[in-house]
N, C-alpha and C. Protein backbone atom coordinates (compact mmCIF):
# COMPACT_ATOMS: atom_id res chain seq x y z
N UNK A 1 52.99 -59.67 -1.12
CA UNK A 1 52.26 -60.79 -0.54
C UNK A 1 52.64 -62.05 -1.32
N UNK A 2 52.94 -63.18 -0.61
CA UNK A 2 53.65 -64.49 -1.14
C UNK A 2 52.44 -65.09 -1.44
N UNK A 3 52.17 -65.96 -2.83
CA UNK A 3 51.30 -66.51 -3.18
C UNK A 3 52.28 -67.96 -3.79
N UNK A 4 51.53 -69.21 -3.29
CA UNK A 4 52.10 -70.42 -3.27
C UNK A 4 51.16 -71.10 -3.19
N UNK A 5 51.67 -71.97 -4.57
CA UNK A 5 50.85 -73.09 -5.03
C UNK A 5 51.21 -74.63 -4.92
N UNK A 6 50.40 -75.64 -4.44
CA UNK A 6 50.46 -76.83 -4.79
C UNK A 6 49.18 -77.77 -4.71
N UNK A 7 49.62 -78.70 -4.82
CA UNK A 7 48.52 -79.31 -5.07
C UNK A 7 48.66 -80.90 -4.39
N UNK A 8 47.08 -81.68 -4.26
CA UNK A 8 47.04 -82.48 -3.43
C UNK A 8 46.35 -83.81 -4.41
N UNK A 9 46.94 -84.78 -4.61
CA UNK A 9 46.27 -86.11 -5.24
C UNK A 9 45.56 -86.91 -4.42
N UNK A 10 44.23 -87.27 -4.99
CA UNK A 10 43.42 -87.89 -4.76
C UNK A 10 42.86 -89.31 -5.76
N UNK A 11 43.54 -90.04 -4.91
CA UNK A 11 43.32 -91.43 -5.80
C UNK A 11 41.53 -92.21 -5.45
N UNK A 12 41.26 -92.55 -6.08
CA UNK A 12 39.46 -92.57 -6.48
C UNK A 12 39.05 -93.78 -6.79
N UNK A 13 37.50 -93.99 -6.32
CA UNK A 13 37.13 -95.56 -6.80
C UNK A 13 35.79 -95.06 -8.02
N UNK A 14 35.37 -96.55 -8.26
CA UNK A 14 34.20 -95.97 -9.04
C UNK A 14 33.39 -95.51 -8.24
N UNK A 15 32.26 -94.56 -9.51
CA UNK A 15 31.41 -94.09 -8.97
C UNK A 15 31.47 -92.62 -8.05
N UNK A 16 30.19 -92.48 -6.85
CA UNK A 16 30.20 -91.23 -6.26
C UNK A 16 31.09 -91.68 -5.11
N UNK A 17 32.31 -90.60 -4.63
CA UNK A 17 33.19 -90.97 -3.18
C UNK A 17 33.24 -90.02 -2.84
N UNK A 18 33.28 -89.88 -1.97
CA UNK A 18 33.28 -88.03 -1.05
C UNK A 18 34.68 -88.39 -0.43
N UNK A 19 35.48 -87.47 0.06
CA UNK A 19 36.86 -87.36 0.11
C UNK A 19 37.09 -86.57 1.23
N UNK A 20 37.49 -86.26 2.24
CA UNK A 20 37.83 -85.10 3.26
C UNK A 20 39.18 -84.91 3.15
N UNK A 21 39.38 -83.81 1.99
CA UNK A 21 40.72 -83.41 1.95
C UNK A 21 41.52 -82.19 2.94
N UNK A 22 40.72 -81.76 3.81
CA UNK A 22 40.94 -81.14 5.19
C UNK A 22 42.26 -81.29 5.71
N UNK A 23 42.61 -82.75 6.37
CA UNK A 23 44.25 -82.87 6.51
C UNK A 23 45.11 -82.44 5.53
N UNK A 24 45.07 -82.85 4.57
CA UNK A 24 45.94 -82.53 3.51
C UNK A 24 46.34 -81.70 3.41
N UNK A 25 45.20 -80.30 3.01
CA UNK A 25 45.51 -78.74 2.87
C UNK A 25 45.97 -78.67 4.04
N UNK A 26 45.62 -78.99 5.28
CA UNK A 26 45.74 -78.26 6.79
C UNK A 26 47.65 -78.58 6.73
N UNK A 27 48.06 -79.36 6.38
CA UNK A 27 49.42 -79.90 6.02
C UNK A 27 50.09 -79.03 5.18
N UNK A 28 49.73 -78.86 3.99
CA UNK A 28 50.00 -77.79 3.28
C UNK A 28 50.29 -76.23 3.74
N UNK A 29 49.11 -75.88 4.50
CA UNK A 29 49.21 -74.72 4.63
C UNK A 29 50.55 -74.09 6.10
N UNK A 30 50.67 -75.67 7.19
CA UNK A 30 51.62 -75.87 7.61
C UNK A 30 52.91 -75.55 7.33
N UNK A 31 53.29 -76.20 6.00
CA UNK A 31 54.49 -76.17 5.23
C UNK A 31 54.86 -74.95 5.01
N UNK A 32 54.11 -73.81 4.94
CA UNK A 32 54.42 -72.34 4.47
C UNK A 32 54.62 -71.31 5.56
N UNK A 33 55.06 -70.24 5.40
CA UNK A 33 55.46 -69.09 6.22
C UNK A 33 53.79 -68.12 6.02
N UNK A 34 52.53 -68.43 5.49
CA UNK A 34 51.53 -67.85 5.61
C UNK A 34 50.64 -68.00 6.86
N UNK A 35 50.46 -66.96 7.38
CA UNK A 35 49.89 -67.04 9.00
C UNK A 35 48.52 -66.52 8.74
N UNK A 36 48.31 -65.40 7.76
CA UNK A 36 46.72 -64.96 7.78
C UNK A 36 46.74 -64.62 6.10
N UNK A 37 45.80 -65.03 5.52
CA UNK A 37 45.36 -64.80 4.20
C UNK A 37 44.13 -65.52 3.71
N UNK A 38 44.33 -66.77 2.97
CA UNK A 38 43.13 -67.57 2.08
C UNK A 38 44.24 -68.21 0.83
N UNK A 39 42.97 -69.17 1.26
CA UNK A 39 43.42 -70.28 0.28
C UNK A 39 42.22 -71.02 -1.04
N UNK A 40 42.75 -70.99 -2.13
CA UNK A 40 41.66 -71.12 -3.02
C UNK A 40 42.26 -72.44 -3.13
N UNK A 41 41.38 -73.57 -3.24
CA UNK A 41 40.84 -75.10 -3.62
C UNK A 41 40.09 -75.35 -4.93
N UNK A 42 40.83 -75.67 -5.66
CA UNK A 42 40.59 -75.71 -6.92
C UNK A 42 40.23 -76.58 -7.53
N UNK A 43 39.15 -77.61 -8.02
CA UNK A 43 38.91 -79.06 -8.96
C UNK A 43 39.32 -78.91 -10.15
N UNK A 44 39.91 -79.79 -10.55
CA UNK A 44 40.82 -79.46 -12.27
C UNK A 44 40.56 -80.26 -12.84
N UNK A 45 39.16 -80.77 -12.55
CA UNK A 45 38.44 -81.77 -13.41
C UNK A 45 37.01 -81.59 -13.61
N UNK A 46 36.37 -82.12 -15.00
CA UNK A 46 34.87 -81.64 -15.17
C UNK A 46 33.84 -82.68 -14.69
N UNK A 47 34.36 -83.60 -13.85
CA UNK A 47 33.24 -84.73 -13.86
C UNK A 47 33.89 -85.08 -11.65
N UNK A 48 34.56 -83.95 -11.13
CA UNK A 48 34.95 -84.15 -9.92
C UNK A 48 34.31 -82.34 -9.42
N UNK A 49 33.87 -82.69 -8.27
CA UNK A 49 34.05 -81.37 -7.13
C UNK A 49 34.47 -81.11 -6.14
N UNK A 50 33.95 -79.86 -5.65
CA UNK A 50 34.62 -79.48 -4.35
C UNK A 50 33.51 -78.97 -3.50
N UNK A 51 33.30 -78.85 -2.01
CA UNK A 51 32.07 -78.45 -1.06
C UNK A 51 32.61 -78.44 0.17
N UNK A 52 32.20 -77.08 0.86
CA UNK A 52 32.15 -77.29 2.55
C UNK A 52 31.35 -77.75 3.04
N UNK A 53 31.05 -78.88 3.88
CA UNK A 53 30.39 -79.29 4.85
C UNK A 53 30.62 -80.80 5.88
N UNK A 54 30.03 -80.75 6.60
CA UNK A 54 30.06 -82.16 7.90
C UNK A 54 30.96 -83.21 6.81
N UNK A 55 31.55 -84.03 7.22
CA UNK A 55 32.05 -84.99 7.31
C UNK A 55 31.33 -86.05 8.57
N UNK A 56 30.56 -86.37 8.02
CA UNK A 56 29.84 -87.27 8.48
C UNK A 56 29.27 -88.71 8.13
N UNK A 57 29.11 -89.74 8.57
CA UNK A 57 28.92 -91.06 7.04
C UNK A 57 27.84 -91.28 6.78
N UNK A 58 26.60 -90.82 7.71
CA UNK A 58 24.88 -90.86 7.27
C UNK A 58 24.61 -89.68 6.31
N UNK A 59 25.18 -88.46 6.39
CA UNK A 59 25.27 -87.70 5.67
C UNK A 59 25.50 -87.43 4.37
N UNK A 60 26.76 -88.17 4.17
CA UNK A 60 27.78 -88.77 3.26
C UNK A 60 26.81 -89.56 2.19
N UNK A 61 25.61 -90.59 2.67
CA UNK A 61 24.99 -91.28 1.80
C UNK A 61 23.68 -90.57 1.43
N UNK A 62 23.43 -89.98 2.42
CA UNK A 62 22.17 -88.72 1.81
C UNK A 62 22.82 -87.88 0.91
N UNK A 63 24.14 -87.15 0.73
CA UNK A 63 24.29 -86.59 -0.63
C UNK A 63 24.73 -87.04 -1.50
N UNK A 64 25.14 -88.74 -1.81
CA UNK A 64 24.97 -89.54 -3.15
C UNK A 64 24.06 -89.80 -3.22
N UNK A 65 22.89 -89.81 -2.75
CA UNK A 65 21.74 -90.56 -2.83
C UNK A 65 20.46 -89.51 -3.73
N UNK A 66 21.23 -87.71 -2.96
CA UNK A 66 20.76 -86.72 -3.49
C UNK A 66 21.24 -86.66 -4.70
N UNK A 67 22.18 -86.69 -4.74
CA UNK A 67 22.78 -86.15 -6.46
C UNK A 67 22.52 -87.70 -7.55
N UNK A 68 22.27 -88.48 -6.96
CA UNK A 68 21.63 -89.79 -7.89
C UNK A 68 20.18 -89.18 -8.44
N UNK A 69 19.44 -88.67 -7.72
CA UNK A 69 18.19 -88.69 -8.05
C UNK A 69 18.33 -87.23 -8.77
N UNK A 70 19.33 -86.79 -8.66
CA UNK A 70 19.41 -85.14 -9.76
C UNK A 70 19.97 -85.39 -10.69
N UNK A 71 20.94 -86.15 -10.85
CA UNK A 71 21.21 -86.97 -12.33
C UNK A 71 21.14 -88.11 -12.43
N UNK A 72 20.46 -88.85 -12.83
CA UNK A 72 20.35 -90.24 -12.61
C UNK A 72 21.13 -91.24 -13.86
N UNK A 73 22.63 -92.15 -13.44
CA UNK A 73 22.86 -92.64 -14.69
C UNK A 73 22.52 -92.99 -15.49
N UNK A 74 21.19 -93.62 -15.36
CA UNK A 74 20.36 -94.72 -16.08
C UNK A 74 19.68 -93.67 -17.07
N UNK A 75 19.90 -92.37 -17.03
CA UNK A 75 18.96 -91.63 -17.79
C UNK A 75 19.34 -91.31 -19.23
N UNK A 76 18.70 -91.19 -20.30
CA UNK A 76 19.38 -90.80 -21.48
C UNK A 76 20.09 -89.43 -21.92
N UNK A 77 21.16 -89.19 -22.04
CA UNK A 77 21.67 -88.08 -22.39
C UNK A 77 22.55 -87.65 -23.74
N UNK A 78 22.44 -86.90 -24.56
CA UNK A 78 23.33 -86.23 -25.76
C UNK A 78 24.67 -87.03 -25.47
N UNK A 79 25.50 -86.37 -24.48
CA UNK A 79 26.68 -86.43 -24.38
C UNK A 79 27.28 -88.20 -24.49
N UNK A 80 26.46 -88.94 -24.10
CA UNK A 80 26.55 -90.33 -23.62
C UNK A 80 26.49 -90.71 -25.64
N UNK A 81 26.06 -90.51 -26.29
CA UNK A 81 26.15 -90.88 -27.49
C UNK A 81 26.98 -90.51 -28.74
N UNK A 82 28.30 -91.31 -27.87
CA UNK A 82 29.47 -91.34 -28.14
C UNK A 82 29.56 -91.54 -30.36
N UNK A 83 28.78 -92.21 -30.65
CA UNK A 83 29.16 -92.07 -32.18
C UNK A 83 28.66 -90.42 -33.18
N UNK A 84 28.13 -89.97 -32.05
CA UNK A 84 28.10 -88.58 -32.73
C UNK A 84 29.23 -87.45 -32.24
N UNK A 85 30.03 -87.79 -31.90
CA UNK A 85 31.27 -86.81 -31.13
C UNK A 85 31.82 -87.22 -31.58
N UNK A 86 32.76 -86.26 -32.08
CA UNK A 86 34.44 -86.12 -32.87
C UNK A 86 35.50 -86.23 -31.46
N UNK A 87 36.46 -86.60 -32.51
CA UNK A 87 37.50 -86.72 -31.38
C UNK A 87 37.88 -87.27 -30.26
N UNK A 88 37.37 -87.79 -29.66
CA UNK A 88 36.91 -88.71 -28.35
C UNK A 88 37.77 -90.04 -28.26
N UNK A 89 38.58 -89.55 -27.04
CA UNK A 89 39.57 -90.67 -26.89
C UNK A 89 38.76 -92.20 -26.96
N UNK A 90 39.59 -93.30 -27.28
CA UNK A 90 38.65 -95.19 -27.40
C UNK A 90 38.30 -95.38 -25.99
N UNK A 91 38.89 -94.46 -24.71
CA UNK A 91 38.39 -95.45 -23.45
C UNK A 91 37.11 -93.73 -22.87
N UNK A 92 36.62 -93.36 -23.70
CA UNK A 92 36.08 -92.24 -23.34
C UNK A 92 34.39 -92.48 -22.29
N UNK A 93 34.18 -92.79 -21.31
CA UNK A 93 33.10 -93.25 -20.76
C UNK A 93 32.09 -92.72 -21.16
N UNK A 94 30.48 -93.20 -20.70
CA UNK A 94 29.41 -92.49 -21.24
C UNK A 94 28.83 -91.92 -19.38
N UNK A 95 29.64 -90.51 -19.43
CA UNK A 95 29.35 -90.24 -18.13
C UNK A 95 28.64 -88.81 -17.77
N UNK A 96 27.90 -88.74 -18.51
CA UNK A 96 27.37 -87.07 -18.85
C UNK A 96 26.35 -86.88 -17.55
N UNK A 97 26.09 -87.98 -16.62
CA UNK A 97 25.47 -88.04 -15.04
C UNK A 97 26.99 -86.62 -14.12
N UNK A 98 28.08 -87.61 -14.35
CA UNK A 98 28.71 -86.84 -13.64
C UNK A 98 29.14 -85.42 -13.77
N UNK A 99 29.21 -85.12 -14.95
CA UNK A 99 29.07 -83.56 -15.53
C UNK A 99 27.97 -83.12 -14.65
N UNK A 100 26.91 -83.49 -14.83
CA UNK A 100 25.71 -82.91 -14.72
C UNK A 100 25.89 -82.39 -12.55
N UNK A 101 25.85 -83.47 -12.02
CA UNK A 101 26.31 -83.67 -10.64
C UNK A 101 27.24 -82.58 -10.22
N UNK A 102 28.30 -82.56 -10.98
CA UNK A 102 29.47 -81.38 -10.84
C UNK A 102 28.86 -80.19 -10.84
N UNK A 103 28.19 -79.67 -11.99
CA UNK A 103 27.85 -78.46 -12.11
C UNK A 103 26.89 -77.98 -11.05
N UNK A 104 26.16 -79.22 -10.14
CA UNK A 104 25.29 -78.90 -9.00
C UNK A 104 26.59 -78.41 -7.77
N UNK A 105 27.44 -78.42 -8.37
CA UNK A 105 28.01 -78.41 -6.50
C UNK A 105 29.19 -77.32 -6.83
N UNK A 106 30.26 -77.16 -6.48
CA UNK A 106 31.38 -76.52 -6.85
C UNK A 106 32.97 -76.51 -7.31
N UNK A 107 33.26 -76.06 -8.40
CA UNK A 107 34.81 -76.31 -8.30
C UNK A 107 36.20 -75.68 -7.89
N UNK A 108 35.35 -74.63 -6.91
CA UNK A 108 36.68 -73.87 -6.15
C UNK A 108 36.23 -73.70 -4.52
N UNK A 109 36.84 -73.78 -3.84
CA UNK A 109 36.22 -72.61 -2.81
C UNK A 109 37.46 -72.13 -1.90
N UNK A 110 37.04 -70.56 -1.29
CA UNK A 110 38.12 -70.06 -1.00
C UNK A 110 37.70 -70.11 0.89
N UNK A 111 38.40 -70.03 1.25
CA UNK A 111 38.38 -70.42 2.84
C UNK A 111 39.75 -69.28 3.40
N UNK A 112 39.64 -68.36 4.41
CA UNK A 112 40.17 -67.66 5.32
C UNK A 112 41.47 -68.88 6.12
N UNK A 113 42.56 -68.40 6.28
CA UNK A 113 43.70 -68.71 6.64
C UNK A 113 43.91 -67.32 8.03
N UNK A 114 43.53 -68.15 9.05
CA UNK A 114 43.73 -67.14 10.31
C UNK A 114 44.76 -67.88 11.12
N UNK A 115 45.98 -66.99 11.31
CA UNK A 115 46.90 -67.55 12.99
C UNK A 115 47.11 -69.45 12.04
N UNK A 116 47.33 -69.08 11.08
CA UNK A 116 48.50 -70.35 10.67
C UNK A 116 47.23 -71.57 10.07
N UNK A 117 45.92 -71.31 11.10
CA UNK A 117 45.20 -72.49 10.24
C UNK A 117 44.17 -71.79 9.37
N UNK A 118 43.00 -73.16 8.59
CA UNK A 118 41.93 -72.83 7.90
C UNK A 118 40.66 -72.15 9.90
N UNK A 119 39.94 -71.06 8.81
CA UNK A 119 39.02 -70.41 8.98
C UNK A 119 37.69 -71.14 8.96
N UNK A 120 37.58 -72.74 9.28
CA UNK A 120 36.45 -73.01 9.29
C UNK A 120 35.64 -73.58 10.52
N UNK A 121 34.54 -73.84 10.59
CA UNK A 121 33.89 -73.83 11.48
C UNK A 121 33.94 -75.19 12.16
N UNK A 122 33.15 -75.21 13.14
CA UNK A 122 33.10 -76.89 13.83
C UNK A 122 33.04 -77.62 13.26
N UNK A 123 32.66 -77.84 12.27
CA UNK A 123 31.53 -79.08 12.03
C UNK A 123 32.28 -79.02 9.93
N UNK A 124 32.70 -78.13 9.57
CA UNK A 124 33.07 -77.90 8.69
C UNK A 124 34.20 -78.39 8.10
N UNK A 125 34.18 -79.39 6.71
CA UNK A 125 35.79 -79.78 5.98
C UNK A 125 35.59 -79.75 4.90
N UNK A 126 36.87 -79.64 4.17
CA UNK A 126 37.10 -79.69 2.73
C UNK A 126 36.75 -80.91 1.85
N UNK A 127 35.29 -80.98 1.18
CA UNK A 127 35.20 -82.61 0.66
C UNK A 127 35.41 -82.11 -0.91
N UNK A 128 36.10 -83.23 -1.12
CA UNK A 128 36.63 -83.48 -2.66
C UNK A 128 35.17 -84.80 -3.18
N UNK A 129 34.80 -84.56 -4.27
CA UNK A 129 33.48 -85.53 -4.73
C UNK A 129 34.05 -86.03 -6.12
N UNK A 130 33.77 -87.67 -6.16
CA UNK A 130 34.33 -87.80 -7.09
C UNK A 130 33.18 -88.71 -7.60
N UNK A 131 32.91 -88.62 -8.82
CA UNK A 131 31.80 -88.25 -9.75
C UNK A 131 31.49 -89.39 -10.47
N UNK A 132 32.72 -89.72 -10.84
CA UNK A 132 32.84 -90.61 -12.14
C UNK A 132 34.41 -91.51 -11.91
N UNK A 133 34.69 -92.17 -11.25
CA UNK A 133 36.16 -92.89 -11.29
C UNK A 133 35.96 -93.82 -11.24
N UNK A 134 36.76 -94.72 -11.17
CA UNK A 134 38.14 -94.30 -11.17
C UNK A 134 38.62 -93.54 -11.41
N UNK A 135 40.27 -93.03 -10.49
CA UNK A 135 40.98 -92.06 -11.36
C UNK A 135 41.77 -91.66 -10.16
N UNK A 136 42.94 -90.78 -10.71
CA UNK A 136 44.13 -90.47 -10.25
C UNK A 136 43.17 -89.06 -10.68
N UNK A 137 43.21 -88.09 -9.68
CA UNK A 137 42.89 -86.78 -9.62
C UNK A 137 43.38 -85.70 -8.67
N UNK A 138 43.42 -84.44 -9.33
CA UNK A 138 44.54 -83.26 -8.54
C UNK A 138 43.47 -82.11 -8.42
N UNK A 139 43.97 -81.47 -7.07
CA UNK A 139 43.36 -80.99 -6.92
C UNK A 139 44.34 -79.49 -6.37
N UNK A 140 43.79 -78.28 -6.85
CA UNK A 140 45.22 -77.04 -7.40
C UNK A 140 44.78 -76.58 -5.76
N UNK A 141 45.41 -75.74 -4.85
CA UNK A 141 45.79 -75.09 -3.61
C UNK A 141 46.45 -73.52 -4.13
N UNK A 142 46.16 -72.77 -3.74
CA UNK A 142 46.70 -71.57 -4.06
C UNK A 142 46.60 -70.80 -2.66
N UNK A 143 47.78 -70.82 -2.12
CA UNK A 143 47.76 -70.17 -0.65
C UNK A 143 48.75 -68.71 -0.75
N UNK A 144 47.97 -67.62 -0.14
CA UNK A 144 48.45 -66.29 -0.33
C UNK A 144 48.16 -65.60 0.79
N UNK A 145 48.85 -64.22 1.35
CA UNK A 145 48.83 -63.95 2.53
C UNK A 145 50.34 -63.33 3.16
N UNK A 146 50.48 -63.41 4.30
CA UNK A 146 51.54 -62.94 4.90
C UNK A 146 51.47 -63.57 6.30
C-alpha cells in the first residue's frame, strides 16, 4: 500500500482565522494514483488547529467568539511571563490564549478517501484555525491506500 506525503502552506493574519483547506487537499489527493484509503491532516504547530465542520461565515464568528470566551487573551497566564522561562527566542509572543484554544480543538484528523475523493459529508470541510499569527504555517497530508 503506497503511502504519500505532502504538505499544504497556509499563510495567516493576526489573531483567530479559520481557513478551509478542503481545495487544497482535494488537489492533492488528485495528484496521486490513490482511489480508496485515508488521509491524515496533520497541524505541526502548538498554537494552530485542525476541525471538521460547515464552512460558513456566521458560524465562522460564533467559533472565535466561542474560543475567546474559553481562553480569553486578556487573562493572566504562567506561560505569558516571559522573564521566568529559559531559552526563549527575543521575538517570543505572550500567547499562552492560543495554546490553550488549540488544545480545545484538534491537531490531526483522518478522513476516508473513497472513488478518488475525500469521504465527507455535505456540509463538511477541512478548517485549518489559526490561533496566534501571523505566520507562514504547514500543514503535514499523509495519503495512503490503493
Amino acid at each position: 500500500m503506497p503511502i504519500i506525503n505532502k504538505f499544504i502552506e497556509v499563510e495567516t493574519k493576526q489573531g483567530i482565522h479559520i481557513h478551509n483547506i478542503t481545495p487544497q487537499i482535494e488537489t492533492l489527493i488528485s495528484s496521486t494514483p490513490i482511489q480508496n484509503g485515508q488521509l491524515l491532516v496533520f497541524s505541526r504547530h502548538t498554537t494552530a488547529a485542525l476541525a471538521i465542520n460547515e464552512y460558513e461565515e456566521r458560524l465562522l464568528e460564533d467559533i472565535k467568539v466561542f474560543l475567546e470566551k474559553l481562553a480569553p487573551a486578556s487573562e493572566r497566564y504562567l506561560h505569558n511571563d516571559l522573564h521566568f522561562r529559559k531559552n526563549i527566542p527575543p521575538d517570543e509572543p505572550m500567547n499562552a490564549h492560543s495554546h490553550l484554544m488549540a488544545m480545545m480543538l484538534n491537531n490531526s484528523e483522518v478522513i476516508p478517501i473513497v472513488d478518488g475523493k475525500l469521504g465527507l459529508g455535505t456540509y463538511q470541510s477541512v478548517l485549518f484555525f489559526e490561533l496566534d499569527g501571523p505566520r507562514k504555517r504547514t500543514v503535514f497530508c499523509q495519503i495512503s491506500g490503493e
